[in-house]
PDB file of N, CA and C in Angstrom:
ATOM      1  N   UNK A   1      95.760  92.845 131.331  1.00  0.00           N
ATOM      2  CA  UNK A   1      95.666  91.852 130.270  1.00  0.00           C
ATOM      3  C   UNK A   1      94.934  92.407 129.054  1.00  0.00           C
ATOM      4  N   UNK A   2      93.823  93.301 129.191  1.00  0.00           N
ATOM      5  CA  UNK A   2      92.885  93.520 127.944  1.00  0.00           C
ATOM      6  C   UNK A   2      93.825  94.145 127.333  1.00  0.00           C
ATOM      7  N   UNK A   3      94.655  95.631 127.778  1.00  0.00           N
ATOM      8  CA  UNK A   3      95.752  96.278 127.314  1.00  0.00           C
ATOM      9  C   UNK A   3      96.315  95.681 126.115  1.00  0.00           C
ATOM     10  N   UNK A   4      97.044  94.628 126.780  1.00  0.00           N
ATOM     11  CA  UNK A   4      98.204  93.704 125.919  1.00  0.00           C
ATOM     12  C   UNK A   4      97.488  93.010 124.881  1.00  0.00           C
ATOM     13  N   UNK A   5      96.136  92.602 124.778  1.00  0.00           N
ATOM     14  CA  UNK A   5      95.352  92.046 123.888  1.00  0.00           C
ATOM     15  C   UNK A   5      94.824  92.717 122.758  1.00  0.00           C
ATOM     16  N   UNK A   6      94.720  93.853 123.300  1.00  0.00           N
ATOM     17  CA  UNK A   6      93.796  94.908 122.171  1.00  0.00           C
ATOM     18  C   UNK A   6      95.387  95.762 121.394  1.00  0.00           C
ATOM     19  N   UNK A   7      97.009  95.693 121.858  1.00  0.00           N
ATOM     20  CA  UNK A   7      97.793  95.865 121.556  1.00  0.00           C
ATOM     21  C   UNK A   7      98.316  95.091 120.638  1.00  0.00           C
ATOM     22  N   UNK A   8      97.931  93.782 120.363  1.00  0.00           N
ATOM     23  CA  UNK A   8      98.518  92.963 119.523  1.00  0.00           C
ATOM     24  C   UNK A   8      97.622  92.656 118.274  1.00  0.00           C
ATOM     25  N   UNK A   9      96.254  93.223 118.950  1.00  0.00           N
ATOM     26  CA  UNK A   9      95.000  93.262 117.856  1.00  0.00           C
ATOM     27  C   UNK A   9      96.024  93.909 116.824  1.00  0.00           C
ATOM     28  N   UNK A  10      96.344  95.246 117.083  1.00  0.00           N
ATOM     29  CA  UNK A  10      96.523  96.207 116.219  1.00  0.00           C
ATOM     30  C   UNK A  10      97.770  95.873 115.918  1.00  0.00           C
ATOM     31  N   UNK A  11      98.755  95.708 116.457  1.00  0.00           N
ATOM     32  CA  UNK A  11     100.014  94.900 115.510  1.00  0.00           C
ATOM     33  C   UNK A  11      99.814  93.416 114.652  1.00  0.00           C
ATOM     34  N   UNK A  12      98.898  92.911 114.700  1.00  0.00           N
ATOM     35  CA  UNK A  12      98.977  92.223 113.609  1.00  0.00           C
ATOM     36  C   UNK A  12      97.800  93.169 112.749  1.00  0.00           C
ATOM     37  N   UNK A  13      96.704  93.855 113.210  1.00  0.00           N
ATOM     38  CA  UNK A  13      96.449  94.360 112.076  1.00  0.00           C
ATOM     39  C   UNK A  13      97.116  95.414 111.225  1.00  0.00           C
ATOM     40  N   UNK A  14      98.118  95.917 111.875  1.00  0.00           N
ATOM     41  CA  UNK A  14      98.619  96.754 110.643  1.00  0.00           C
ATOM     42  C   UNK A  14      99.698  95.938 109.669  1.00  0.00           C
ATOM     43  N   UNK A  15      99.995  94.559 110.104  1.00  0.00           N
ATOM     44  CA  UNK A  15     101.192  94.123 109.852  1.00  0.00           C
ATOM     45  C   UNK A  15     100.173  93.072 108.217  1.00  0.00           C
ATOM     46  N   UNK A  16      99.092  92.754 108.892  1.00  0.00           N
ATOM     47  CA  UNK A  16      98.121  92.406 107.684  1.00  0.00           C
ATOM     48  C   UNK A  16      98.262  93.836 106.855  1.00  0.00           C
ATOM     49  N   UNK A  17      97.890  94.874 106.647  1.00  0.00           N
ATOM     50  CA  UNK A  17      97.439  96.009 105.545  1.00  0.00           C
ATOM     51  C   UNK A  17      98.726  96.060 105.128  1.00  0.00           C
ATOM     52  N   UNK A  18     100.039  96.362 106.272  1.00  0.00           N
ATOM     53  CA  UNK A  18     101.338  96.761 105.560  1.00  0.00           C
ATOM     54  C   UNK A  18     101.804  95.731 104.606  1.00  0.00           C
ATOM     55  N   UNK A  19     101.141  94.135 104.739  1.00  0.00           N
ATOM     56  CA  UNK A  19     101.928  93.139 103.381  1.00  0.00           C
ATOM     57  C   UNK A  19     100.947  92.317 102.893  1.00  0.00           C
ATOM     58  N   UNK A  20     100.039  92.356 103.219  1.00  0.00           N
ATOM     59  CA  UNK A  20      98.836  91.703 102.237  1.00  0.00           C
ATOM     60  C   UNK A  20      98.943  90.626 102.849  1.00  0.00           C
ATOM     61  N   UNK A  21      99.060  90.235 104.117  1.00  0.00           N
ATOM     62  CA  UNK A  21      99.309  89.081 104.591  1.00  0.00           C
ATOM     63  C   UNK A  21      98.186  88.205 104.943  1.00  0.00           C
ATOM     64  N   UNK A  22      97.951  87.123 105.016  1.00  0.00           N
ATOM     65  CA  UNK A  22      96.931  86.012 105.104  1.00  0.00           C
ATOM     66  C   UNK A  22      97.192  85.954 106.919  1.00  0.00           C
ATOM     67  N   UNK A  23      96.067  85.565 107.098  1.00  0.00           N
ATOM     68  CA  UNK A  23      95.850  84.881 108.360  1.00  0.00           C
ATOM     69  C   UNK A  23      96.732  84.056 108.956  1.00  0.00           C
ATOM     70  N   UNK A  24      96.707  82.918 108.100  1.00  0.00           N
ATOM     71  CA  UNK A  24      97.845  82.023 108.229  1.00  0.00           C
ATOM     72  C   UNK A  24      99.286  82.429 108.445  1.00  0.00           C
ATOM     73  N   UNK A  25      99.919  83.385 107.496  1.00  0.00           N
ATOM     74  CA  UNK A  25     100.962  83.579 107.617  1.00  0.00           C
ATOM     75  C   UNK A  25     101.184  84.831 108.605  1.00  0.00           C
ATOM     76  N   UNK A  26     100.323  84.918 108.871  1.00  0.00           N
ATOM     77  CA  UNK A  26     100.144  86.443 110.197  1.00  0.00           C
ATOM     78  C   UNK A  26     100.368  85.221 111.497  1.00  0.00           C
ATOM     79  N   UNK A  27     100.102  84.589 111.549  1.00  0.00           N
ATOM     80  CA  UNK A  27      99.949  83.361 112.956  1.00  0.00           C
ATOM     81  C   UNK A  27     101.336  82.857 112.661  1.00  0.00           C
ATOM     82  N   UNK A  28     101.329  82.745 112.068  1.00  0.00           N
ATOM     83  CA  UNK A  28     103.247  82.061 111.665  1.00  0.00           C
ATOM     84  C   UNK A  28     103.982  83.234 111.874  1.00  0.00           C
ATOM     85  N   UNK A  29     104.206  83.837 111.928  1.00  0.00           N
ATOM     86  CA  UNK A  29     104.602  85.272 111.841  1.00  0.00           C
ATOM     87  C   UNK A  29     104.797  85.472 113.632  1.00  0.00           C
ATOM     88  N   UNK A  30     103.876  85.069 113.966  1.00  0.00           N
ATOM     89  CA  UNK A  30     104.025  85.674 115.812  1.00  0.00           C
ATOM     90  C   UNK A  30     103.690  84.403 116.443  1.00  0.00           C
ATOM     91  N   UNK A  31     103.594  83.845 115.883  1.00  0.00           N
ATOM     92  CA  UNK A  31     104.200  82.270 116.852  1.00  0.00           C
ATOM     93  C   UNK A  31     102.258  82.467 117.186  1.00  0.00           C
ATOM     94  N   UNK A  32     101.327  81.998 116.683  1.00  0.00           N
ATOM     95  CA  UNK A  32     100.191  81.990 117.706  1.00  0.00           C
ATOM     96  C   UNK A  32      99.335  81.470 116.108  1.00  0.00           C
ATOM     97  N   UNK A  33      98.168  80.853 117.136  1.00  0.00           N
ATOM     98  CA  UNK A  33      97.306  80.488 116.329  1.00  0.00           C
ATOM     99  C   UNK A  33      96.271  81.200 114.924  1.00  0.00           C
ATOM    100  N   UNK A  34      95.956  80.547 113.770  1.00  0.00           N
ATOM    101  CA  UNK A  34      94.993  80.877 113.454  1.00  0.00           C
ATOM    102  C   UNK A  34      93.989  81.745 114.106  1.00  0.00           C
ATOM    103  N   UNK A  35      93.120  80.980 114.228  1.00  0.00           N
ATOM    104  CA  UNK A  35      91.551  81.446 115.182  1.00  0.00           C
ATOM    105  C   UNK A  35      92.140  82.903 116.334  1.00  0.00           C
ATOM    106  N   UNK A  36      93.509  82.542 116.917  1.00  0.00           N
ATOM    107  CA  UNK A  36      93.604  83.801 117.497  1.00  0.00           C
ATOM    108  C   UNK A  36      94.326  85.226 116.552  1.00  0.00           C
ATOM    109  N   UNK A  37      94.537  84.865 115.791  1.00  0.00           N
ATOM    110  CA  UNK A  37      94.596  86.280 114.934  1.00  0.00           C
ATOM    111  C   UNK A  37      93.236  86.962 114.396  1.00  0.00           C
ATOM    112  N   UNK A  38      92.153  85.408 113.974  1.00  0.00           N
ATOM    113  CA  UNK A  38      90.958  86.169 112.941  1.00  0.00           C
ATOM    114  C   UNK A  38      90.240  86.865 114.429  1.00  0.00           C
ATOM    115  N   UNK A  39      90.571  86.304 115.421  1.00  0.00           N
ATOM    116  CA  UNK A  39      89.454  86.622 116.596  1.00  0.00           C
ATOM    117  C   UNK A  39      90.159  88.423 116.983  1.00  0.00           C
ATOM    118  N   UNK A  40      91.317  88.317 117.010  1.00  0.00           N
ATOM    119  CA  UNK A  40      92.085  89.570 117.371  1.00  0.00           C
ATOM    120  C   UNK A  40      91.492  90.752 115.676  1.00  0.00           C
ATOM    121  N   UNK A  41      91.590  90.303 114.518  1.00  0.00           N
ATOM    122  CA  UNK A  41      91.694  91.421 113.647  1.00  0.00           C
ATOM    123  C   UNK A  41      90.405  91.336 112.892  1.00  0.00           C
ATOM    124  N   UNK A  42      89.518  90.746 113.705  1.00  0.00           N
ATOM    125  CA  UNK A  42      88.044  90.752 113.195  1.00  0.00           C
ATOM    126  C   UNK A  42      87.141  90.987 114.497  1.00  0.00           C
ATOM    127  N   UNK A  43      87.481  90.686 115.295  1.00  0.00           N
ATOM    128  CA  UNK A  43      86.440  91.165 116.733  1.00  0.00           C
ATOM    129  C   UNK A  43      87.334  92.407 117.666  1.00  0.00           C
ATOM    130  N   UNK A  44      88.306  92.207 118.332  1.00  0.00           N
ATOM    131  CA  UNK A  44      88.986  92.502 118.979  1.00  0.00           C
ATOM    132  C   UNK A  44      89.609  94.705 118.383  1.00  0.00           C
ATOM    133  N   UNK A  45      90.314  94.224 117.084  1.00  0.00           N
ATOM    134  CA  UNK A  45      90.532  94.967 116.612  1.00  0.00           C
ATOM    135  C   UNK A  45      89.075  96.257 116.161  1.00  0.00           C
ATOM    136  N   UNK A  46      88.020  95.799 115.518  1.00  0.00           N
ATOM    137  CA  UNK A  46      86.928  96.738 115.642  1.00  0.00           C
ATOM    138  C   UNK A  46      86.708  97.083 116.908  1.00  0.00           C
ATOM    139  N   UNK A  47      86.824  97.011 118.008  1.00  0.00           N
ATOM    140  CA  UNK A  47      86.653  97.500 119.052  1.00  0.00           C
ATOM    141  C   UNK A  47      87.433  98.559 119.439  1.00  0.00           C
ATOM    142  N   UNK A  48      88.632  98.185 119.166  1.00  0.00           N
ATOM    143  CA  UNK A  48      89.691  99.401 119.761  1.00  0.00           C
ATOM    144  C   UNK A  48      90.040 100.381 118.398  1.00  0.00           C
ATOM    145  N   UNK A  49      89.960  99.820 117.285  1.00  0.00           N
ATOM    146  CA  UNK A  49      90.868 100.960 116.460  1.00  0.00           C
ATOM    147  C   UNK A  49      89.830 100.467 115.363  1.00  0.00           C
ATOM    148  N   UNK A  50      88.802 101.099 114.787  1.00  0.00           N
ATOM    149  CA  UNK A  50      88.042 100.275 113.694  1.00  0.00           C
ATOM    150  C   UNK A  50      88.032 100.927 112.570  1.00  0.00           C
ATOM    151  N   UNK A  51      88.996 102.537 112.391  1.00  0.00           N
ATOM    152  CA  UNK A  51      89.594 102.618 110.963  1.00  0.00           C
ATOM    153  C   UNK A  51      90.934 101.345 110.363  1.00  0.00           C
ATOM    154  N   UNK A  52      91.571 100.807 111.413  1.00  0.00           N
ATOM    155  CA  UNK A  52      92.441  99.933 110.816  1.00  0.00           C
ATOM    156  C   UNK A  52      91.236  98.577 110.703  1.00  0.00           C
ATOM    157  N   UNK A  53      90.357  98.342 111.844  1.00  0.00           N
ATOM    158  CA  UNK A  53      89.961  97.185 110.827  1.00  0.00           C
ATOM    159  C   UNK A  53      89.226  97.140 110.055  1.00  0.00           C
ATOM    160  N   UNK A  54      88.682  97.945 109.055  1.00  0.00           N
ATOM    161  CA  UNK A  54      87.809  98.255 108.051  1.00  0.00           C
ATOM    162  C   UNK A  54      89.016  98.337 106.909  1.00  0.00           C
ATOM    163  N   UNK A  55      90.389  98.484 107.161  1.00  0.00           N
ATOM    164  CA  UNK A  55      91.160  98.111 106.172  1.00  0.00           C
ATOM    165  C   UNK A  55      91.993  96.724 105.944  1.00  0.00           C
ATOM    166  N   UNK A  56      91.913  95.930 107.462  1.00  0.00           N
ATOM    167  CA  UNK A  56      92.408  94.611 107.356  1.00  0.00           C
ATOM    168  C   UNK A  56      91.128  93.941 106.825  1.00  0.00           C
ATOM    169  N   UNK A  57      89.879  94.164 106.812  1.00  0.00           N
ATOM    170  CA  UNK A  57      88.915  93.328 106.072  1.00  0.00           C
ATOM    171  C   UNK A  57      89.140  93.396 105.228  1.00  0.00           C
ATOM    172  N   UNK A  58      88.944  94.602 104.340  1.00  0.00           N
ATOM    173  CA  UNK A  58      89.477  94.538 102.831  1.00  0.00           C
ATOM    174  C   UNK A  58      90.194  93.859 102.447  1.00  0.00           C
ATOM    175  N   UNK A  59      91.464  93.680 103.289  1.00  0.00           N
ATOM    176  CA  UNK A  59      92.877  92.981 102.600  1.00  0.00           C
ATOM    177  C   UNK A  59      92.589  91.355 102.900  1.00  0.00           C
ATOM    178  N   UNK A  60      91.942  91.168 104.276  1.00  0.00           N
ATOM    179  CA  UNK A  60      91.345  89.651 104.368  1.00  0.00           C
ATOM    180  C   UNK A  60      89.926  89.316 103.249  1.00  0.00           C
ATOM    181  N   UNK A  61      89.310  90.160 102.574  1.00  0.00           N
ATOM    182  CA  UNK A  61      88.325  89.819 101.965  1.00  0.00           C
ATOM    183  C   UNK A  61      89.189  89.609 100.488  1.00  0.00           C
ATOM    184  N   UNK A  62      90.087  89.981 100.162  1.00  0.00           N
ATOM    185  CA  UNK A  62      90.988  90.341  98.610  1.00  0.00           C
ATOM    186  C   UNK A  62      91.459  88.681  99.188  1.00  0.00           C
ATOM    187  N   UNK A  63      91.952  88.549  99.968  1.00  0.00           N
ATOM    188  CA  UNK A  63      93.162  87.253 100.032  1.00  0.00           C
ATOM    189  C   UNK A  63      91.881  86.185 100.097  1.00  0.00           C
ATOM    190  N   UNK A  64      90.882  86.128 100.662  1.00  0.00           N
ATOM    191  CA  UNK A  64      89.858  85.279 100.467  1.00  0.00           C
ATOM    192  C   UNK A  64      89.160  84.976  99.318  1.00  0.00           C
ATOM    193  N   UNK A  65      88.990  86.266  98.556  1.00  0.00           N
ATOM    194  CA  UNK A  65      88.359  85.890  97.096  1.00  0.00           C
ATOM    195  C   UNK A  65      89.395  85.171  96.440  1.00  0.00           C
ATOM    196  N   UNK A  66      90.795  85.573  96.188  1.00  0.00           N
ATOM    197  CA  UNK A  66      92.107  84.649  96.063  1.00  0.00           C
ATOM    198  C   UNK A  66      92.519  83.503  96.373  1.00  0.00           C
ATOM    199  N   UNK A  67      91.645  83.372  97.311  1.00  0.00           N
ATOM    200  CA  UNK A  67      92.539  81.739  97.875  1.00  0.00           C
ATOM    201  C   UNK A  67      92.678  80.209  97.177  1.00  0.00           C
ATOM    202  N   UNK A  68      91.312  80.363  96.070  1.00  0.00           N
ATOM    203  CA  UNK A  68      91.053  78.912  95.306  1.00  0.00           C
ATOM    204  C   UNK A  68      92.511  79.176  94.351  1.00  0.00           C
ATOM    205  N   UNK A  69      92.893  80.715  94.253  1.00  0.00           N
ATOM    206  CA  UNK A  69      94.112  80.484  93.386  1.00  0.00           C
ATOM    207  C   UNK A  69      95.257  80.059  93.432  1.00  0.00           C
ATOM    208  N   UNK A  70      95.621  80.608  94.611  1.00  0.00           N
ATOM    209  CA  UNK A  70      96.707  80.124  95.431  1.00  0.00           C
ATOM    210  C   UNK A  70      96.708  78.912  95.743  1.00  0.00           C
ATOM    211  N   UNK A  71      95.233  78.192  96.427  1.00  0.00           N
ATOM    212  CA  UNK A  71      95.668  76.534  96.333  1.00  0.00           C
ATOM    213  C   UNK A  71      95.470  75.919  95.099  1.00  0.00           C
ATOM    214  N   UNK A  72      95.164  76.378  93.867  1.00  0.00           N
ATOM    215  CA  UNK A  72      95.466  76.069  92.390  1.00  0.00           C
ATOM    216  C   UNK A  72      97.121  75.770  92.737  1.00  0.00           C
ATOM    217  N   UNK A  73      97.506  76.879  92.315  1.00  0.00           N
ATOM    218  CA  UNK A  73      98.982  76.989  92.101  1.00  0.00           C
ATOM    219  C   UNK A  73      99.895  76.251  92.854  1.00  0.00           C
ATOM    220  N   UNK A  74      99.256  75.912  94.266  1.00  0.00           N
ATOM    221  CA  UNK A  74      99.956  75.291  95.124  1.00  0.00           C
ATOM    222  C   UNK A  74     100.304  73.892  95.023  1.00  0.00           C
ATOM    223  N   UNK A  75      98.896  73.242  94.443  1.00  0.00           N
ATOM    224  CA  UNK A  75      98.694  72.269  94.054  1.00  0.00           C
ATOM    225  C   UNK A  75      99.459  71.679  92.242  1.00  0.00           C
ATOM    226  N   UNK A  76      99.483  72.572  92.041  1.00  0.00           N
ATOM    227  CA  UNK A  76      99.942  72.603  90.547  1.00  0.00           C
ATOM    228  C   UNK A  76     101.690  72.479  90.719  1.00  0.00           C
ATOM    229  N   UNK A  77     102.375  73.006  91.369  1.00  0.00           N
ATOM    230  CA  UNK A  77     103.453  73.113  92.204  1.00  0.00           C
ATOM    231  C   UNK A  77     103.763  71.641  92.437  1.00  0.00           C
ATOM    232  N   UNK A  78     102.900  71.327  93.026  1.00  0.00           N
ATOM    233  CA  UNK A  78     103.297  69.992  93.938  1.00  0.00           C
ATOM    234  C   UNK A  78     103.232  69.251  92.779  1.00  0.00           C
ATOM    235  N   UNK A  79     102.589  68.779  91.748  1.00  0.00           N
ATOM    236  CA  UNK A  79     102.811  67.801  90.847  1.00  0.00           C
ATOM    237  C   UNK A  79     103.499  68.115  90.083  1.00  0.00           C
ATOM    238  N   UNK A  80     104.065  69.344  89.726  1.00  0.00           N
ATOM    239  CA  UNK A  80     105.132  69.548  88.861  1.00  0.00           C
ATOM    240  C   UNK A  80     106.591  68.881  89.453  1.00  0.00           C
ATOM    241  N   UNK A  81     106.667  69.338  90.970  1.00  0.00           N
ATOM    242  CA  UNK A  81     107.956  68.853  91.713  1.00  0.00           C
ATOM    243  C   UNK A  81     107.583  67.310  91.779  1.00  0.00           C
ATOM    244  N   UNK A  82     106.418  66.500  91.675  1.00  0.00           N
ATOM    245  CA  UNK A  82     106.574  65.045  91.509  1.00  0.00           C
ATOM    246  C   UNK A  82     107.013  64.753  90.660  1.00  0.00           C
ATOM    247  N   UNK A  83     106.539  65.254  89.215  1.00  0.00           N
ATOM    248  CA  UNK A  83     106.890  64.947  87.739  1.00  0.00           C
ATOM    249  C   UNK A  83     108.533  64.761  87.614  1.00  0.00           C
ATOM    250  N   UNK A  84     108.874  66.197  88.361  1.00  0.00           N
ATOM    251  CA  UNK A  84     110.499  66.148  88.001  1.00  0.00           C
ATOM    252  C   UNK A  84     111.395  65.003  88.486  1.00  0.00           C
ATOM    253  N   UNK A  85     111.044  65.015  90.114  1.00  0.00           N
ATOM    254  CA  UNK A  85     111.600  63.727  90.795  1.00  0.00           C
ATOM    255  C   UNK A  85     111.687  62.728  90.562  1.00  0.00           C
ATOM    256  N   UNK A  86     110.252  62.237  89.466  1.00  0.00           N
ATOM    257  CA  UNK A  86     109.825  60.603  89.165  1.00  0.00           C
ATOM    258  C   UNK A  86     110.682  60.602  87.591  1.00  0.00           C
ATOM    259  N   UNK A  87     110.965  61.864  86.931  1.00  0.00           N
ATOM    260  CA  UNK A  87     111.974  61.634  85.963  1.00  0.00           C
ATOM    261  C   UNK A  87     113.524  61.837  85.993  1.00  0.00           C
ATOM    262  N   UNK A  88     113.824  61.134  87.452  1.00  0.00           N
ATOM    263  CA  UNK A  88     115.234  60.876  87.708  1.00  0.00           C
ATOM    264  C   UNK A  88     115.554  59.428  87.917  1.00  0.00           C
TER     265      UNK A  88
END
């Protein structure tokens, strides 16, 4: 079992560095939770391979300083697609 655990650490962490991918969409991505990706590419992953996770932090610390933007935009999004709808 640890095998297969510390194996998937590292496939989602390279799959985070190879696309700049968020947490979220790393868990969507392989069918599995939140909390079990940050636990796999923040605990799990320094254990077994900790040149890759010293580069998925980076890319999780970049998408974190980012995130008020993205739910800007997201949000900004959503009332634009109300605006349009309510002028039909």
């Amino acid at each position: 079992m640890n095998g297969i655990v510390e194996e998937r650490a590292v496939k989602l962490g390279e799959f985070i560095v190879e696309t700049g991918a968020t947490v979220r969409v790393c868990a969507k991505k392989y069918g599995i939770s939140k909390s079990t990706v940050h636990k796999d590419v923040s605990e799990r992953l320094k254990q077994c391979d900790p040149g890759l996770y010293v580069k998925v932090k980076e890319v999780m610390e970049f998408n974190k300083a980012e995130r008020h933007i993205r739910g800007g935009i997201a949000t900004r999004n959503k009332y634009k697609a109300k605006a349009k709808n309510a002028g039909h």
